[in-house]
PDB file of N, CA and C in Angstrom:
ATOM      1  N   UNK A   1      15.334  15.063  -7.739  1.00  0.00           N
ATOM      2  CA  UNK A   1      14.331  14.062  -7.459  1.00  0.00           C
ATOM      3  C   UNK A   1      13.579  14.430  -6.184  1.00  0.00           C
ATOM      4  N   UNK A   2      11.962  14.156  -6.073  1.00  0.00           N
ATOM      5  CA  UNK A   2      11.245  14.248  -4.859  1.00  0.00           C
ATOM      6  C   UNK A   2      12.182  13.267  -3.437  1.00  0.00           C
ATOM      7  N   UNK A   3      11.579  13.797  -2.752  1.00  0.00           N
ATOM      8  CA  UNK A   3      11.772  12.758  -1.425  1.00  0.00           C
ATOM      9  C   UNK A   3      10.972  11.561  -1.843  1.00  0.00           C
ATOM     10  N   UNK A   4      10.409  11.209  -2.375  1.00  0.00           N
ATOM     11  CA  UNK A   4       9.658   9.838  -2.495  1.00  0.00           C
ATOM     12  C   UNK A   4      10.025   8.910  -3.479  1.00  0.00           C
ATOM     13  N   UNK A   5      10.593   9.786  -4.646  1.00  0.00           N
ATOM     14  CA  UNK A   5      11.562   8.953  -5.598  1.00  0.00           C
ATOM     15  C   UNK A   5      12.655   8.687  -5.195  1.00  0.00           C
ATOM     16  N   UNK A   6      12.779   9.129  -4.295  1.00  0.00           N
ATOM     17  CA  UNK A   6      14.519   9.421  -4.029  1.00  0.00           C
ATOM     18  C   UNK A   6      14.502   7.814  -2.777  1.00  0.00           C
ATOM     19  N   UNK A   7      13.516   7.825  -2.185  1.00  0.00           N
ATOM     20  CA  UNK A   7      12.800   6.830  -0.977  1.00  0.00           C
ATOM     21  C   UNK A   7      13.181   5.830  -1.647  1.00  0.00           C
ATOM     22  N   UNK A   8      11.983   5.840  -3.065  1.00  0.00           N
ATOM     23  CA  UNK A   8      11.500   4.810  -3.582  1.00  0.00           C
ATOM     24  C   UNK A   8      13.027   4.140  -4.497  1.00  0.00           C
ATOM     25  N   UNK A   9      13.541   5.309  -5.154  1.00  0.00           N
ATOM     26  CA  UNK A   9      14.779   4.594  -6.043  1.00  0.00           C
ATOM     27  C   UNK A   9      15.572   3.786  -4.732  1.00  0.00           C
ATOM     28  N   UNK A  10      15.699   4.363  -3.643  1.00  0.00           N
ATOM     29  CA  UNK A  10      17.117   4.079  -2.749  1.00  0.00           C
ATOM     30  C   UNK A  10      16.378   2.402  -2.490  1.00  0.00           C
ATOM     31  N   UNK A  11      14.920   2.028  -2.115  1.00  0.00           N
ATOM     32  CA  UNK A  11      14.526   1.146  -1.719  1.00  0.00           C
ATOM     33  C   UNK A  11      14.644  -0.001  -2.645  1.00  0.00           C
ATOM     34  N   UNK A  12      14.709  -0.110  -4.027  1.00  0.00           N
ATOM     35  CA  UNK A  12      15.118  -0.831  -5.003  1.00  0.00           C
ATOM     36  C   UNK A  12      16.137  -0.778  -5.363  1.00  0.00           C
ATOM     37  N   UNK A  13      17.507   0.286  -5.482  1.00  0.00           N
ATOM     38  CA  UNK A  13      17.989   0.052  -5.722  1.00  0.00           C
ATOM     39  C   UNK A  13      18.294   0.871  -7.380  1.00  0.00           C
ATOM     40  N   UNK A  14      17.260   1.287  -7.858  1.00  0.00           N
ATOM     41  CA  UNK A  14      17.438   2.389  -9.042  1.00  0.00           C
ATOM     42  C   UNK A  14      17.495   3.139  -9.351  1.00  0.00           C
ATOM     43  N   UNK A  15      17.978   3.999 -10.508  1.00  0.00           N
ATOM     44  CA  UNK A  15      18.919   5.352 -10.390  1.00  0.00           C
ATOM     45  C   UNK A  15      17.749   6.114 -11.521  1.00  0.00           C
ATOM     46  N   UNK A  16      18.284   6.884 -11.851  1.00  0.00           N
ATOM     47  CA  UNK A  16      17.354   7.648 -12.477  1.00  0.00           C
ATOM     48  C   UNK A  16      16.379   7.555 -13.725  1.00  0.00           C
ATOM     49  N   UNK A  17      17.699   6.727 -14.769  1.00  0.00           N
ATOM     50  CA  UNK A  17      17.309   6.387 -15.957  1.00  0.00           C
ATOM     51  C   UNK A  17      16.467   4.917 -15.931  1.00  0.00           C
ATOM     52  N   UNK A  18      16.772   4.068 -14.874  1.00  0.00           N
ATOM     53  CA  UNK A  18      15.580   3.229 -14.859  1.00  0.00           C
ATOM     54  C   UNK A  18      14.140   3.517 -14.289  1.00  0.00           C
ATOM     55  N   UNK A  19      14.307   4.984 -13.621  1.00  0.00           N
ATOM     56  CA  UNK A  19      12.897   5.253 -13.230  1.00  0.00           C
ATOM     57  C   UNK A  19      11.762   5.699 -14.308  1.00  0.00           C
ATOM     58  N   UNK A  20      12.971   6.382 -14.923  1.00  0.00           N
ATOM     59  CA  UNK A  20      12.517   7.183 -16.444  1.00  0.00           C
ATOM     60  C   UNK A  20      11.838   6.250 -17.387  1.00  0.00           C
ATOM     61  N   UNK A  21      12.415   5.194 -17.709  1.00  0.00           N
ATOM     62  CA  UNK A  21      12.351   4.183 -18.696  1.00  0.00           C
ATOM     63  C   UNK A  21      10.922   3.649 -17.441  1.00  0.00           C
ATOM     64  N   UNK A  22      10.850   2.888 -16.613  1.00  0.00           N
ATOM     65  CA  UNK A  22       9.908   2.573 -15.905  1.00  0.00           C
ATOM     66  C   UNK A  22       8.537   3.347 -16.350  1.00  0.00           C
ATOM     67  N   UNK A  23       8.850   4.399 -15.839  1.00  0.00           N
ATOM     68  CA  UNK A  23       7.229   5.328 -16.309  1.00  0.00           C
ATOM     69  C   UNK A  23       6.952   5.678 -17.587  1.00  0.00           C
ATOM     70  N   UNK A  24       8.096   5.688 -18.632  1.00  0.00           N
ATOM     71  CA  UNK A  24       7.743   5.581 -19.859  1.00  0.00           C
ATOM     72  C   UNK A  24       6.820   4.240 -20.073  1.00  0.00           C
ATOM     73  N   UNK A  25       7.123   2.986 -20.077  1.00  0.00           N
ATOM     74  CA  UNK A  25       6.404   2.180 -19.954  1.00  0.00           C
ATOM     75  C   UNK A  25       5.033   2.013 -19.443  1.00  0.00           C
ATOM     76  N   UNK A  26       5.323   2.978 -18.497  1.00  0.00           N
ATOM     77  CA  UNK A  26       3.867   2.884 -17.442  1.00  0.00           C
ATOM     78  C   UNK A  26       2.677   3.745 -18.672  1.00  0.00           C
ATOM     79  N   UNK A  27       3.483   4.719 -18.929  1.00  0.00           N
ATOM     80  CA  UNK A  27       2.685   5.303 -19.626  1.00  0.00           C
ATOM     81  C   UNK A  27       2.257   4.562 -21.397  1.00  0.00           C
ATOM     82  N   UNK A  28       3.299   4.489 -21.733  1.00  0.00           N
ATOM     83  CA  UNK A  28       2.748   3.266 -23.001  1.00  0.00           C
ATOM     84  C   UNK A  28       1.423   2.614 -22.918  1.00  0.00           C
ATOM     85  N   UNK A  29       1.968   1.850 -21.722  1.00  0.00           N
ATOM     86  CA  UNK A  29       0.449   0.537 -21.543  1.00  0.00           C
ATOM     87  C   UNK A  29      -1.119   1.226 -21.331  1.00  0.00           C
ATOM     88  N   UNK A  30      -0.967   2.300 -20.553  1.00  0.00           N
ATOM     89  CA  UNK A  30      -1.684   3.174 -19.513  1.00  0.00           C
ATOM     90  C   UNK A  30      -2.817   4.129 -20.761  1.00  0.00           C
ATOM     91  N   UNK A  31      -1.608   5.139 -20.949  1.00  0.00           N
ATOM     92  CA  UNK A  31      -1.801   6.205 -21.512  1.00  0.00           C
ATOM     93  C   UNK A  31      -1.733   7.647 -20.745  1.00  0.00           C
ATOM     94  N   UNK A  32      -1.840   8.762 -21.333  1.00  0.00           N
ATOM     95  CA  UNK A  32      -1.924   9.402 -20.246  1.00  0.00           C
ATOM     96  C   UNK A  32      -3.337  10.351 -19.514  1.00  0.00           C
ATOM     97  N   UNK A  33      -4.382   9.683 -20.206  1.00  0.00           N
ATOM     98  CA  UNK A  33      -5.875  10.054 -19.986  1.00  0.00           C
ATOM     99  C   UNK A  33      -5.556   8.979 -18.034  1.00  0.00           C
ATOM    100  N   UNK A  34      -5.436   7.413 -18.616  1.00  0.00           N
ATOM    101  CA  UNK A  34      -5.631   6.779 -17.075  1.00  0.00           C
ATOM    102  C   UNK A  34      -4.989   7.117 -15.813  1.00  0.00           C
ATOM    103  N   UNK A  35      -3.481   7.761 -16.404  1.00  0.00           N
ATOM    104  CA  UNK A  35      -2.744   7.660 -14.939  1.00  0.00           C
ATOM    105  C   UNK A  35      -3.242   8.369 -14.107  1.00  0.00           C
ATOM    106  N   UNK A  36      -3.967   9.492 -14.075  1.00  0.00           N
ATOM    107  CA  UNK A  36      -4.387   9.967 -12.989  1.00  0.00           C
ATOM    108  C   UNK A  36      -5.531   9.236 -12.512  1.00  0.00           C
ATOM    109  N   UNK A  37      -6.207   8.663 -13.085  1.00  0.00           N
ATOM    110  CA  UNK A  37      -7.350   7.457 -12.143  1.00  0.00           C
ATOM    111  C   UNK A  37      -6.435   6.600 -11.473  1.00  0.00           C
ATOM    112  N   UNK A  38      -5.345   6.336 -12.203  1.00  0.00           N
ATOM    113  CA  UNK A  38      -4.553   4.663 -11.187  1.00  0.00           C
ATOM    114  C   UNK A  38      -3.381   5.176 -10.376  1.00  0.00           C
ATOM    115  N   UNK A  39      -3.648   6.831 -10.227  1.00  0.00           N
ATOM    116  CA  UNK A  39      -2.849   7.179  -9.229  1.00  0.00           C
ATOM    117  C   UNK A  39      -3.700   7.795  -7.954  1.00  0.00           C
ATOM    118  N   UNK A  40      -4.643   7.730  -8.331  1.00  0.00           N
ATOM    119  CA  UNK A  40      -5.979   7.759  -7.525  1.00  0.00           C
ATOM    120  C   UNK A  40      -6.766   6.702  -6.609  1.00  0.00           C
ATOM    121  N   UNK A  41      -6.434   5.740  -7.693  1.00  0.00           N
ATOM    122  CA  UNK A  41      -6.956   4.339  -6.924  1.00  0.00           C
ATOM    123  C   UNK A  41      -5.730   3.856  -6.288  1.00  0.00           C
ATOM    124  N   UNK A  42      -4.586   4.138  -6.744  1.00  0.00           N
ATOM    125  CA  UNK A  42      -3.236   3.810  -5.539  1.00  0.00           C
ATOM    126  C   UNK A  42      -3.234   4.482  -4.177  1.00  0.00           C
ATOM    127  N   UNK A  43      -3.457   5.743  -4.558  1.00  0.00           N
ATOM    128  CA  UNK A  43      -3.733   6.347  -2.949  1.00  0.00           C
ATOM    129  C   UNK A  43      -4.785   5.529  -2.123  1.00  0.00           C
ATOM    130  N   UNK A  44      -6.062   5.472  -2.801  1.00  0.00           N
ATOM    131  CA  UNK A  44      -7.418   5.243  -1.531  1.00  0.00           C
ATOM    132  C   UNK A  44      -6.884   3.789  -1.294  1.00  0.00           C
ATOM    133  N   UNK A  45      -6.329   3.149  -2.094  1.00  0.00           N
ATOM    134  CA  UNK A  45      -5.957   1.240  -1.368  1.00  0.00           C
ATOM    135  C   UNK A  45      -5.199   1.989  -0.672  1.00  0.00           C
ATOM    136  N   UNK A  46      -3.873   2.349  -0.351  1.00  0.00           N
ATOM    137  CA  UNK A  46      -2.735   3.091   0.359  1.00  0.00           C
ATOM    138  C   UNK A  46      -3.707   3.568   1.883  1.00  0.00           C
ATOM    139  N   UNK A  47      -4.508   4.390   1.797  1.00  0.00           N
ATOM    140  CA  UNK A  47      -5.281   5.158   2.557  1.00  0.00           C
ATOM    141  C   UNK A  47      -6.074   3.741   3.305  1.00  0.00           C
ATOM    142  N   UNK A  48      -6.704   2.903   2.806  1.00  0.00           N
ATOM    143  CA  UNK A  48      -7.821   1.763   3.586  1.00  0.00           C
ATOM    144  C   UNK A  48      -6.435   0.970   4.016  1.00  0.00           C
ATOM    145  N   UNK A  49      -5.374   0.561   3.761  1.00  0.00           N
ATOM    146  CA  UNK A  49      -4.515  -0.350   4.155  1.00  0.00           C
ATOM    147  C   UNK A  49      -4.273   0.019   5.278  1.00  0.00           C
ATOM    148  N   UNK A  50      -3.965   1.277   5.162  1.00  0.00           N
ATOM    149  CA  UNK A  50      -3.376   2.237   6.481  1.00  0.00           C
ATOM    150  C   UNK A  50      -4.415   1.684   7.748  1.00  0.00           C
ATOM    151  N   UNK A  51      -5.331   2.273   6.933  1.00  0.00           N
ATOM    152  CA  UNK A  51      -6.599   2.020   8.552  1.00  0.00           C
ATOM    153  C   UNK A  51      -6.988   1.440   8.418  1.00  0.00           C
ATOM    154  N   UNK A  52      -7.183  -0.070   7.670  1.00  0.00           N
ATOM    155  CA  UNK A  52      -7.466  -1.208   8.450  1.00  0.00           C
ATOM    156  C   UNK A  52      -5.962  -1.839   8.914  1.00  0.00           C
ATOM    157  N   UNK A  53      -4.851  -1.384   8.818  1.00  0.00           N
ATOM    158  CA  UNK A  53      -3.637  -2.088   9.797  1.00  0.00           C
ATOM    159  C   UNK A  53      -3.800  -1.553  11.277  1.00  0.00           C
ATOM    160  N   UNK A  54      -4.019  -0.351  11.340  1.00  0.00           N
ATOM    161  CA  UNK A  54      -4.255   0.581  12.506  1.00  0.00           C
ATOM    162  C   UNK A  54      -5.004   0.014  13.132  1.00  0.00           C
ATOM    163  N   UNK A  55      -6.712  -0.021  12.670  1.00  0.00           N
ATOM    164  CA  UNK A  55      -7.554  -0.958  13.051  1.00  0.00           C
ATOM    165  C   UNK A  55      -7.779  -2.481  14.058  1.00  0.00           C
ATOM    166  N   UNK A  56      -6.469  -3.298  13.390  1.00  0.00           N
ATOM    167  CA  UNK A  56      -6.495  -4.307  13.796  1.00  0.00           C
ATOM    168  C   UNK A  56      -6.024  -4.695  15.169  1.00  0.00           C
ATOM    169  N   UNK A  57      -5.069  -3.831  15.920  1.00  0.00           N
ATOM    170  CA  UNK A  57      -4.794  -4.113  17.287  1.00  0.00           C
ATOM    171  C   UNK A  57      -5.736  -3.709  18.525  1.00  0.00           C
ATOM    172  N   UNK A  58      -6.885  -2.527  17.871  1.00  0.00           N
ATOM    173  CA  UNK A  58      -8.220  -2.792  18.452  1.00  0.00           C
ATOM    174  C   UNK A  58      -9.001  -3.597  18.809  1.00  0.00           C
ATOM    175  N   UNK A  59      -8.982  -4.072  17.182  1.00  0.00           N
ATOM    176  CA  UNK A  59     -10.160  -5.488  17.331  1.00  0.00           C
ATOM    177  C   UNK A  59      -9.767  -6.761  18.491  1.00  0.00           C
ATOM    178  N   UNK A  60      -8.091  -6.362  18.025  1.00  0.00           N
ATOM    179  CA  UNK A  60      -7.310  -7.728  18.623  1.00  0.00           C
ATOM    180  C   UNK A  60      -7.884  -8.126  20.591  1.00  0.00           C
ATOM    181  N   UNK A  61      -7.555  -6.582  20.565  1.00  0.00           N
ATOM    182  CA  UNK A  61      -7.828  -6.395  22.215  1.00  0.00           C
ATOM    183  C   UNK A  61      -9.332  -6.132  22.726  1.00  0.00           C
ATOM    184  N   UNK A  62      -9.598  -6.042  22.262  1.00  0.00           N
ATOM    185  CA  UNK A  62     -11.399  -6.599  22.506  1.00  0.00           C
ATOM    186  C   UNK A  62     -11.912  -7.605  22.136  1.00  0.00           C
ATOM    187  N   UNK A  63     -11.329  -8.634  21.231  1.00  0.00           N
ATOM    188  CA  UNK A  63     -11.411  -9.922  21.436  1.00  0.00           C
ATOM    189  C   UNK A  63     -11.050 -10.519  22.883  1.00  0.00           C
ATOM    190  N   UNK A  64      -9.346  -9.872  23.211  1.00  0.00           N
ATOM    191  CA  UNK A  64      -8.967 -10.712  24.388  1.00  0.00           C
ATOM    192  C   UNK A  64     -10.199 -10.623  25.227  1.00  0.00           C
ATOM    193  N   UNK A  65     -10.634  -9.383  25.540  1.00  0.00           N
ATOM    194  CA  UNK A  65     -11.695  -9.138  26.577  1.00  0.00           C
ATOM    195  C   UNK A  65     -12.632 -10.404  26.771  1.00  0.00           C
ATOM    196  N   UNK A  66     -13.333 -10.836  25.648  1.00  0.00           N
ATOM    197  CA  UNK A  66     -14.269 -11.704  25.447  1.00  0.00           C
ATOM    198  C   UNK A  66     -14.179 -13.052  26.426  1.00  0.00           C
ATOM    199  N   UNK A  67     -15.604 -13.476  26.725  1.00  0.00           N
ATOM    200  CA  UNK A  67     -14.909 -14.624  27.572  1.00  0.00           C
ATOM    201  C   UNK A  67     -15.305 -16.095  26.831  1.00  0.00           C
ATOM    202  N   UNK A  68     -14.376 -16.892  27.365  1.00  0.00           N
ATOM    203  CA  UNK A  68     -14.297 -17.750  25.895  1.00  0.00           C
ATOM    204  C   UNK A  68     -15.139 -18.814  26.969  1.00  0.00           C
ATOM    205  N   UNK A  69     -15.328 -20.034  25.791  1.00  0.00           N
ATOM    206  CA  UNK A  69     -16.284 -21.605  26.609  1.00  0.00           C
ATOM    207  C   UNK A  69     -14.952 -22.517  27.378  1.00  0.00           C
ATOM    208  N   UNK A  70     -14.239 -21.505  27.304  1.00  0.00           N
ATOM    209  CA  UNK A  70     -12.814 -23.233  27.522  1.00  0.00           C
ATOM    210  C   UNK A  70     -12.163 -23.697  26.123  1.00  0.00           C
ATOM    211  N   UNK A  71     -12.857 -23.915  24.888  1.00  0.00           N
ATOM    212  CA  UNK A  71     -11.949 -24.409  23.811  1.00  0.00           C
ATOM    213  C   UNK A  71     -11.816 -25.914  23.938  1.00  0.00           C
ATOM    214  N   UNK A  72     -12.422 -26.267  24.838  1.00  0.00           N
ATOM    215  CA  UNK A  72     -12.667 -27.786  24.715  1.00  0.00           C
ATOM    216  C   UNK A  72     -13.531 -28.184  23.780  1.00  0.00           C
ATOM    217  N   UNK A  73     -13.709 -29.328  23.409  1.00  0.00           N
ATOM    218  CA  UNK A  73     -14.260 -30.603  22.716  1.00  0.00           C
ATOM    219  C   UNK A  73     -15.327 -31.223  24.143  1.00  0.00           C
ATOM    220  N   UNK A  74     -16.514 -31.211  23.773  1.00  0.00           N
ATOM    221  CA  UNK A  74     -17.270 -31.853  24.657  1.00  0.00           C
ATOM    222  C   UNK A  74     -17.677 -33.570  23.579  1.00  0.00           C
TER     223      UNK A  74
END
């Protein structure tokens, strides 16, 4: 098994023959013309998640910068 199945089984909890049976399925529904598009579009979400999580403790801290009205109710 890859390092990533091996990741991925240890992280669920499943052994080989349910991975097998898993992607058989995958492929049933799928076919095998799509999987490489929806393993394509899994990466680039994977890839934007990444950097907009990265992203966000930037924004965070240039907000603090900002100077605020008080937050009162007039």
């Amino acid at each position: 098994m890859s390092p990533i199945t091996s990741t991925v089984a240890a992280l669920f909890g499943l052994g080989g023959s349910e991975l097998l049976i898993i992607l058989l399925i995958v492929l049933l529904l799928f076919g095998g013309a799509k999987l490489p598009q929806l393993a394509k579009g899994l990466g680039e979400s994977i890839r934007e998640f990444k950097k907009a999580a990265k992203e966000e403790p930037e924004e965070k801290k240039s907000d603090d910068k900002k100077p605020t009205d008080g937050g009162g109710k007039n």
